[in-house]
PDB file of N, CA and C in Angstrom:
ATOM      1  N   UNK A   1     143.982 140.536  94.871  1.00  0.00           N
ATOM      2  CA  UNK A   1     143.011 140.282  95.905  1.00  0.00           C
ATOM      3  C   UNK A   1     142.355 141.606  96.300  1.00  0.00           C
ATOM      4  N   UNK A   2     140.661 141.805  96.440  1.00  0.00           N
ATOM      5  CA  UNK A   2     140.424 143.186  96.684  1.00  0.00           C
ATOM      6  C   UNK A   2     139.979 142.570  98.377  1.00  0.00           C
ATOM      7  N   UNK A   3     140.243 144.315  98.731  1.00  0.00           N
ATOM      8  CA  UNK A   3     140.484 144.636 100.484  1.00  0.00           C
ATOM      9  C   UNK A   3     139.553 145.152 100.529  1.00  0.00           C
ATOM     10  N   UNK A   4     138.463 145.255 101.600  1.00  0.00           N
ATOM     11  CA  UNK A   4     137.456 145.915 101.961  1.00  0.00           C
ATOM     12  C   UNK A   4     137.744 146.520 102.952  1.00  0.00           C
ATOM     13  N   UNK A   5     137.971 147.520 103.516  1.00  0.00           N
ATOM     14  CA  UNK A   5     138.556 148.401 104.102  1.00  0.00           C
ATOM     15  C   UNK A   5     138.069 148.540 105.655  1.00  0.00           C
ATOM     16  N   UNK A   6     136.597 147.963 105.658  1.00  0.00           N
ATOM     17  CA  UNK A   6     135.663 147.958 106.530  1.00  0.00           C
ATOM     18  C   UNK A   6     135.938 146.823 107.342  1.00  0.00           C
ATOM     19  N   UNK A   7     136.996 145.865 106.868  1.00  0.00           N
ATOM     20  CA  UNK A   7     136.695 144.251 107.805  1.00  0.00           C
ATOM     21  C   UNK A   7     138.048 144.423 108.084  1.00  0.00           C
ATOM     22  N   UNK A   8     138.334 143.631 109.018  1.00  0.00           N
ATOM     23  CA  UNK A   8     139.263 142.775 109.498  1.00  0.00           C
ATOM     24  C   UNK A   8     140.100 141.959 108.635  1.00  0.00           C
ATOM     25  N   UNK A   9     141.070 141.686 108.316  1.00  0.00           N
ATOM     26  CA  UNK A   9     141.370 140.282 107.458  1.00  0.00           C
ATOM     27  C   UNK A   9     142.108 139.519 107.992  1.00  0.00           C
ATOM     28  N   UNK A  10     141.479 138.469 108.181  1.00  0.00           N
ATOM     29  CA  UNK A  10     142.121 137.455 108.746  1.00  0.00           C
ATOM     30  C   UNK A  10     143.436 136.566 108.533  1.00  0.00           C
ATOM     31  N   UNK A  11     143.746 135.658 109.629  1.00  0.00           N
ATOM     32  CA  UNK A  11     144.985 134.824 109.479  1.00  0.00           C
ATOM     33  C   UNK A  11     144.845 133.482 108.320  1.00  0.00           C
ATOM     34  N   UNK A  12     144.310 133.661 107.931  1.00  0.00           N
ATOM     35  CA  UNK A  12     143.952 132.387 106.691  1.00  0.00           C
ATOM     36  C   UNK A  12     143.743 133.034 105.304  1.00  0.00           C
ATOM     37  N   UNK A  13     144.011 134.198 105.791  1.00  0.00           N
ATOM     38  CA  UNK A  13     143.856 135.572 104.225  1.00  0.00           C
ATOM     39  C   UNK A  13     145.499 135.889 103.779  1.00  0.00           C
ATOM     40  N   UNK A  14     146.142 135.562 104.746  1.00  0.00           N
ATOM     41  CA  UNK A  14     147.120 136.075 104.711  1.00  0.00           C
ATOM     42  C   UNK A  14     147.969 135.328 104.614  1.00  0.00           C
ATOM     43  N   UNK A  15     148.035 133.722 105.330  1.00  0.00           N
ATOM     44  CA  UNK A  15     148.708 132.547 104.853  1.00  0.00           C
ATOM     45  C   UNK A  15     148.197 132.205 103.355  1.00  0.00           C
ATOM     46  N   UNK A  16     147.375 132.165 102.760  1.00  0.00           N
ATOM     47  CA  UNK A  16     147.153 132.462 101.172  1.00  0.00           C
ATOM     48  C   UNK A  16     147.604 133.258 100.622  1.00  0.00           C
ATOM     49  N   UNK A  17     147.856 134.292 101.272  1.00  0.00           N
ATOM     50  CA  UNK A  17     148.613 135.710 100.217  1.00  0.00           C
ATOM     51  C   UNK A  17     150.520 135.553 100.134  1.00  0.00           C
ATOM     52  N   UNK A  18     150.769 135.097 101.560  1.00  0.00           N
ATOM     53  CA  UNK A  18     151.719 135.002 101.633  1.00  0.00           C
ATOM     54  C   UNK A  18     152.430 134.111 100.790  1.00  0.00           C
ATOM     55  N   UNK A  19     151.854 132.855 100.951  1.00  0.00           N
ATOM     56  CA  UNK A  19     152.101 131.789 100.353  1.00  0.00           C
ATOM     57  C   UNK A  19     151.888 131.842  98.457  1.00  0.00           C
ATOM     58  N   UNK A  20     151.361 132.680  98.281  1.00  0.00           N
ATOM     59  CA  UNK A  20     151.244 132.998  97.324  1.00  0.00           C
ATOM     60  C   UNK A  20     152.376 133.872  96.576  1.00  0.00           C
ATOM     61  N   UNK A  21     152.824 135.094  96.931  1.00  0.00           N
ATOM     62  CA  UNK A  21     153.678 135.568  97.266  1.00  0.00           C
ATOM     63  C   UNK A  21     155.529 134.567  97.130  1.00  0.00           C
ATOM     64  N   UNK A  22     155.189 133.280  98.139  1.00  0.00           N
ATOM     65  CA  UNK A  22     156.474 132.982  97.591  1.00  0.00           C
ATOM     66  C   UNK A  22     156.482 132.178  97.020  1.00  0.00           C
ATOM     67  N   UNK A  23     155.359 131.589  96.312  1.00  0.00           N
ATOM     68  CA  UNK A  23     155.444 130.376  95.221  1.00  0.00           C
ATOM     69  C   UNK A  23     155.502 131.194  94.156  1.00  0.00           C
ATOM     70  N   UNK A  24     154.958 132.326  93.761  1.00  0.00           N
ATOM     71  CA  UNK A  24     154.734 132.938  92.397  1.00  0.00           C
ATOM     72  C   UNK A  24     156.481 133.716  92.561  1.00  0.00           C
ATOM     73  N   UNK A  25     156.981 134.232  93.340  1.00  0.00           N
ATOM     74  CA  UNK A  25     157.814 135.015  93.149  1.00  0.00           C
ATOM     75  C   UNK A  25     159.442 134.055  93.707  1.00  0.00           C
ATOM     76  N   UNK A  26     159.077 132.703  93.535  1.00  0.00           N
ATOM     77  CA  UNK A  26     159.939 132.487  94.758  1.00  0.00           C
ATOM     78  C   UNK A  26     160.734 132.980  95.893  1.00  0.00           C
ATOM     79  N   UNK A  27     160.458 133.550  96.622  1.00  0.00           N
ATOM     80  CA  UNK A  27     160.754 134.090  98.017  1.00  0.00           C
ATOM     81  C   UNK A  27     161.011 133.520  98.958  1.00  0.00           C
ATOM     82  N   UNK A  28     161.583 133.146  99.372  1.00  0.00           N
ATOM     83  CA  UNK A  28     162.175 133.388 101.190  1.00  0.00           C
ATOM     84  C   UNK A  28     160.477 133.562 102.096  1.00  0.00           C
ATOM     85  N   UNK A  29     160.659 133.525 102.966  1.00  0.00           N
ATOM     86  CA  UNK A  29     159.177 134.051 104.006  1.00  0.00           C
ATOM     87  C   UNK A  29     159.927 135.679 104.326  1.00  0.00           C
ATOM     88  N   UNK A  30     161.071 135.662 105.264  1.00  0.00           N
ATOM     89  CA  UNK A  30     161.915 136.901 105.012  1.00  0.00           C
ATOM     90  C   UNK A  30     161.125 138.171 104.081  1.00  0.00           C
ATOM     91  N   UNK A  31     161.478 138.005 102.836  1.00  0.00           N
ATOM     92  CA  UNK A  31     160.940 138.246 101.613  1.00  0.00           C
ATOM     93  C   UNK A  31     160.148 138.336 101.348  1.00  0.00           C
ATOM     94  N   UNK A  32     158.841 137.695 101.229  1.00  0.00           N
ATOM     95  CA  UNK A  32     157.465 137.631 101.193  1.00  0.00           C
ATOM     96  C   UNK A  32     157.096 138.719 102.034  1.00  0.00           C
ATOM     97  N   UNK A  33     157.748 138.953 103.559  1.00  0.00           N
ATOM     98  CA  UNK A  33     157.129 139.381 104.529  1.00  0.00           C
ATOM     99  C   UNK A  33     157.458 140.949 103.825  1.00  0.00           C
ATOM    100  N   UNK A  34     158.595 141.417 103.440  1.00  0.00           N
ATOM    101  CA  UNK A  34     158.864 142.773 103.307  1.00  0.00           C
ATOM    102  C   UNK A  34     158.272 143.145 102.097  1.00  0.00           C
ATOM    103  N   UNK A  35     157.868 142.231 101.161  1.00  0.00           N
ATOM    104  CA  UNK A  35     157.318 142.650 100.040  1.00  0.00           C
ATOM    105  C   UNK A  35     155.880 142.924 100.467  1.00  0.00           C
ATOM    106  N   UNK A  36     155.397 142.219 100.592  1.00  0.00           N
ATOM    107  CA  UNK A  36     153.402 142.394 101.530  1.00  0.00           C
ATOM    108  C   UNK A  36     153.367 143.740 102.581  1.00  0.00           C
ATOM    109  N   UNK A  37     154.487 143.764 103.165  1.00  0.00           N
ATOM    110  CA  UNK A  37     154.799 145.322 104.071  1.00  0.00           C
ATOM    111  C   UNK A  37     154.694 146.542 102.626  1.00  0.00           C
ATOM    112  N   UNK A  38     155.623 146.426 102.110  1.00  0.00           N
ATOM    113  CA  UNK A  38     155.631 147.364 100.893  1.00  0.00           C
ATOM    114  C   UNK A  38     154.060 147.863  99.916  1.00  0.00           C
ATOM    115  N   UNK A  39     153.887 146.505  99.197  1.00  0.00           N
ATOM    116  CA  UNK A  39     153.093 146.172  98.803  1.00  0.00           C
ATOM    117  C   UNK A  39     151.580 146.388  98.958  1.00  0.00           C
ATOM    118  N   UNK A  40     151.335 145.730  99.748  1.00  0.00           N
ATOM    119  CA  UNK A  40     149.949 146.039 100.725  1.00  0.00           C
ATOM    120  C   UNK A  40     149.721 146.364 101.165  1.00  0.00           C
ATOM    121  N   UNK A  41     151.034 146.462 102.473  1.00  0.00           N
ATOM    122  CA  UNK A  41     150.202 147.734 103.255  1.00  0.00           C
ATOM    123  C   UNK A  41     151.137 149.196 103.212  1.00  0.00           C
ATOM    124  N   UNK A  42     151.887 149.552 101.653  1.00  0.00           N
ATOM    125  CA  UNK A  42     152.026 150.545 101.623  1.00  0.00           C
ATOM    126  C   UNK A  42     153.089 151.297 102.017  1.00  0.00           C
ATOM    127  N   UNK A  43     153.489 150.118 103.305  1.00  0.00           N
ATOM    128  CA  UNK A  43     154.977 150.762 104.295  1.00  0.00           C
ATOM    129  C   UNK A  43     154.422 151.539 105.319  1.00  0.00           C
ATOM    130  N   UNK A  44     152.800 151.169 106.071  1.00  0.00           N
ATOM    131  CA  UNK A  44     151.993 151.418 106.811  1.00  0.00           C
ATOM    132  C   UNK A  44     151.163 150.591 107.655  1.00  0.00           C
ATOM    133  N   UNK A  45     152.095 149.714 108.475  1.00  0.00           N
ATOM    134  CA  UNK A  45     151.072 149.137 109.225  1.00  0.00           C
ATOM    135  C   UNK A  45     149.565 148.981 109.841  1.00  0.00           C
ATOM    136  N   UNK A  46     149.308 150.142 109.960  1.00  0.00           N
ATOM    137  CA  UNK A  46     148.191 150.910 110.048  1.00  0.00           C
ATOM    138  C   UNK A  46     146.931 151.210 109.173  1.00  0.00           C
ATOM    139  N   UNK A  47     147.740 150.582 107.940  1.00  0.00           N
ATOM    140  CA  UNK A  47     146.459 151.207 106.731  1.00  0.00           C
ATOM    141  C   UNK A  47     145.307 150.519 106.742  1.00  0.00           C
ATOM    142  N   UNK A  48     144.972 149.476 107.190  1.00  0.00           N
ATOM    143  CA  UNK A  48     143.851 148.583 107.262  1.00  0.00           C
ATOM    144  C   UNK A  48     143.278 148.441 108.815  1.00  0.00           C
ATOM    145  N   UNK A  49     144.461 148.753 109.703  1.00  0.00           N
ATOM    146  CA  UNK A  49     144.023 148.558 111.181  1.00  0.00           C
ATOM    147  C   UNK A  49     145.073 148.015 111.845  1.00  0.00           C
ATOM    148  N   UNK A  50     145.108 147.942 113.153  1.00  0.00           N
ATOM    149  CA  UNK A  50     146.101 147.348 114.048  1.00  0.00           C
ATOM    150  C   UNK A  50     145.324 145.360 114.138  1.00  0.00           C
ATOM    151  N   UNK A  51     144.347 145.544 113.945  1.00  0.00           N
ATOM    152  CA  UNK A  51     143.809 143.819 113.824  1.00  0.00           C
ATOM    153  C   UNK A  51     143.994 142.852 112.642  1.00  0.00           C
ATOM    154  N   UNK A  52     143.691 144.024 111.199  1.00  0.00           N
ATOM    155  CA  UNK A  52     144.437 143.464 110.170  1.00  0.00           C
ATOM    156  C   UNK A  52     146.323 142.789 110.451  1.00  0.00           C
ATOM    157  N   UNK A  53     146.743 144.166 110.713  1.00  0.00           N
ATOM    158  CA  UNK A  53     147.896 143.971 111.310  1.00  0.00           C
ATOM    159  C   UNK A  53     148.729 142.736 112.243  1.00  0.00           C
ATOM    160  N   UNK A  54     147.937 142.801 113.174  1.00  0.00           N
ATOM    161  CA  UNK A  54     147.856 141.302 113.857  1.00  0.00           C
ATOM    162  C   UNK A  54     147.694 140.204 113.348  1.00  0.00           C
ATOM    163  N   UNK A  55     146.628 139.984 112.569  1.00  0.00           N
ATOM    164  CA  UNK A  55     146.562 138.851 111.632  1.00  0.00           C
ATOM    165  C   UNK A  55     147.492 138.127 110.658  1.00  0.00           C
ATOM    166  N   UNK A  56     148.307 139.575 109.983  1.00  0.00           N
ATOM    167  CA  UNK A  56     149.088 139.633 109.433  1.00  0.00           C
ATOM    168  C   UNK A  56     150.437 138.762 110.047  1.00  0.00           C
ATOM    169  N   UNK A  57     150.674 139.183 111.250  1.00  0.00           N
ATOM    170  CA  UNK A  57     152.062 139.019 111.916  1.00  0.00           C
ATOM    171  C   UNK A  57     151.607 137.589 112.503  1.00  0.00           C
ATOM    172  N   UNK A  58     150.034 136.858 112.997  1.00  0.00           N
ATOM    173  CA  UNK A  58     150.362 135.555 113.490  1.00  0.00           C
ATOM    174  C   UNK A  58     150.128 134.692 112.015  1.00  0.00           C
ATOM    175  N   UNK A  59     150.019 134.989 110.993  1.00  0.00           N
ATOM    176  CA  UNK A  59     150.456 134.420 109.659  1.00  0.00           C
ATOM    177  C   UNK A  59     151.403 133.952 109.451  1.00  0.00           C
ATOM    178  N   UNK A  60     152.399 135.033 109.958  1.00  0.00           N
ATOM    179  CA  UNK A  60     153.811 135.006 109.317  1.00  0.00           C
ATOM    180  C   UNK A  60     154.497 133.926 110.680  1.00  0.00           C
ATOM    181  N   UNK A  61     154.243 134.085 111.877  1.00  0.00           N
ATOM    182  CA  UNK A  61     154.659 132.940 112.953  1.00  0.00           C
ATOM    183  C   UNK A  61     153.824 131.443 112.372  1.00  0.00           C
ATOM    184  N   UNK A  62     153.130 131.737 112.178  1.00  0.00           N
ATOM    185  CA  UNK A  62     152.545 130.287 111.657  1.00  0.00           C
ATOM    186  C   UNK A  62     152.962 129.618 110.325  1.00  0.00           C
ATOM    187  N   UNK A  63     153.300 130.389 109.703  1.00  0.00           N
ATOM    188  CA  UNK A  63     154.064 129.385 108.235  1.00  0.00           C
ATOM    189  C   UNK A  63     155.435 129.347 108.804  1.00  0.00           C
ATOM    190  N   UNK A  64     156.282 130.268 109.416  1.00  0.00           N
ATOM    191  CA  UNK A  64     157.157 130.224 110.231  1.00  0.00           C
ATOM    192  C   UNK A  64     157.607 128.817 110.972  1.00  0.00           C
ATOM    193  N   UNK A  65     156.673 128.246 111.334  1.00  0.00           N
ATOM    194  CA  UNK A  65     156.382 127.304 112.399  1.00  0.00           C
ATOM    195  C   UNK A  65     156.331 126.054 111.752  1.00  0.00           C
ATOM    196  N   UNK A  66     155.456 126.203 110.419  1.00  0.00           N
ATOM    197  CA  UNK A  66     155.716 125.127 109.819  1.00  0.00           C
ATOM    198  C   UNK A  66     156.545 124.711 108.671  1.00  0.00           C
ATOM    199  N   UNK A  67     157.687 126.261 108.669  1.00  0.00           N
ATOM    200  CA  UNK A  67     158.513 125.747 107.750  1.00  0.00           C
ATOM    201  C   UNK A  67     159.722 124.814 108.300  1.00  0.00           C
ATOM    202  N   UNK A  68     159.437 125.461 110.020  1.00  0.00           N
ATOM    203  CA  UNK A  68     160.143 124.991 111.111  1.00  0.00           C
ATOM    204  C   UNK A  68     160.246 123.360 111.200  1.00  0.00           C
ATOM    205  N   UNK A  69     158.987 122.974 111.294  1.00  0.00           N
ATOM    206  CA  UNK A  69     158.404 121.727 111.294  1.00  0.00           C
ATOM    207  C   UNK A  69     158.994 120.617 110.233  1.00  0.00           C
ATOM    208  N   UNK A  70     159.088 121.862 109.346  1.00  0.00           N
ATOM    209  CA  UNK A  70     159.386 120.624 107.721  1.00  0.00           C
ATOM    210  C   UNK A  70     160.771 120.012 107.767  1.00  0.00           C
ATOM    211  N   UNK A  71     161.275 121.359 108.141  1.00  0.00           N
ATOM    212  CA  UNK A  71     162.654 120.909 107.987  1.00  0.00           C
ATOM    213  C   UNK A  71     163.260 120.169 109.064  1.00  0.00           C
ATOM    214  N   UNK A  72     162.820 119.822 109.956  1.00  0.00           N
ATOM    215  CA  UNK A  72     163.090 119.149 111.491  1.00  0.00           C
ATOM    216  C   UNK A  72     162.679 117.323 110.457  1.00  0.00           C
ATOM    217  N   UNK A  73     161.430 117.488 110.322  1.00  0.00           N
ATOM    218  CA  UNK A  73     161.403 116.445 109.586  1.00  0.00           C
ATOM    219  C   UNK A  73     162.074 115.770 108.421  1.00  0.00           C
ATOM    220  N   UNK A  74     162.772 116.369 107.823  1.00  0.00           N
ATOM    221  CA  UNK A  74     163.698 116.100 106.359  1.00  0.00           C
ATOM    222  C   UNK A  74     164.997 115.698 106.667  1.00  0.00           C
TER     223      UNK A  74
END
């Protein structure tokens, strides 16, 4: 996926990446999350912005939420 350095990236950029992330690699969310830390942003929260950043983290509460969801249901 290319990053434009100039924008923001949003919470729907990142539930795709993520999700991506643990279907291709099978992962955990756990997992996903520390690999995309590594990965993307380097082991630098900061490298894209504190809003990227944000986006990032209500991603990870939101698949969170609905992995929550699934399994309540099953």
């Amino acid at each position: 996926m290319t990053v434009n350095h100039a924008s923001v990236l949003t919470k729907d950029y990142f539930i795709a990446y993520i999700k991506l992330i643990m279907n291709s690699r099978e992962y955990t969310l756990i997992q996903a999350k520390v690999f995309a830390f590594d990965f993307f942003f380097k082991g630098d929260m900061d490298r894209y912005g504190i809003s990227t950043w944000l986006q990032f983290e209500k991603a990870i509460k939101e698949i969170d939420k609905i992995m929550c969801e699934m399994e309540v249901r099953s």
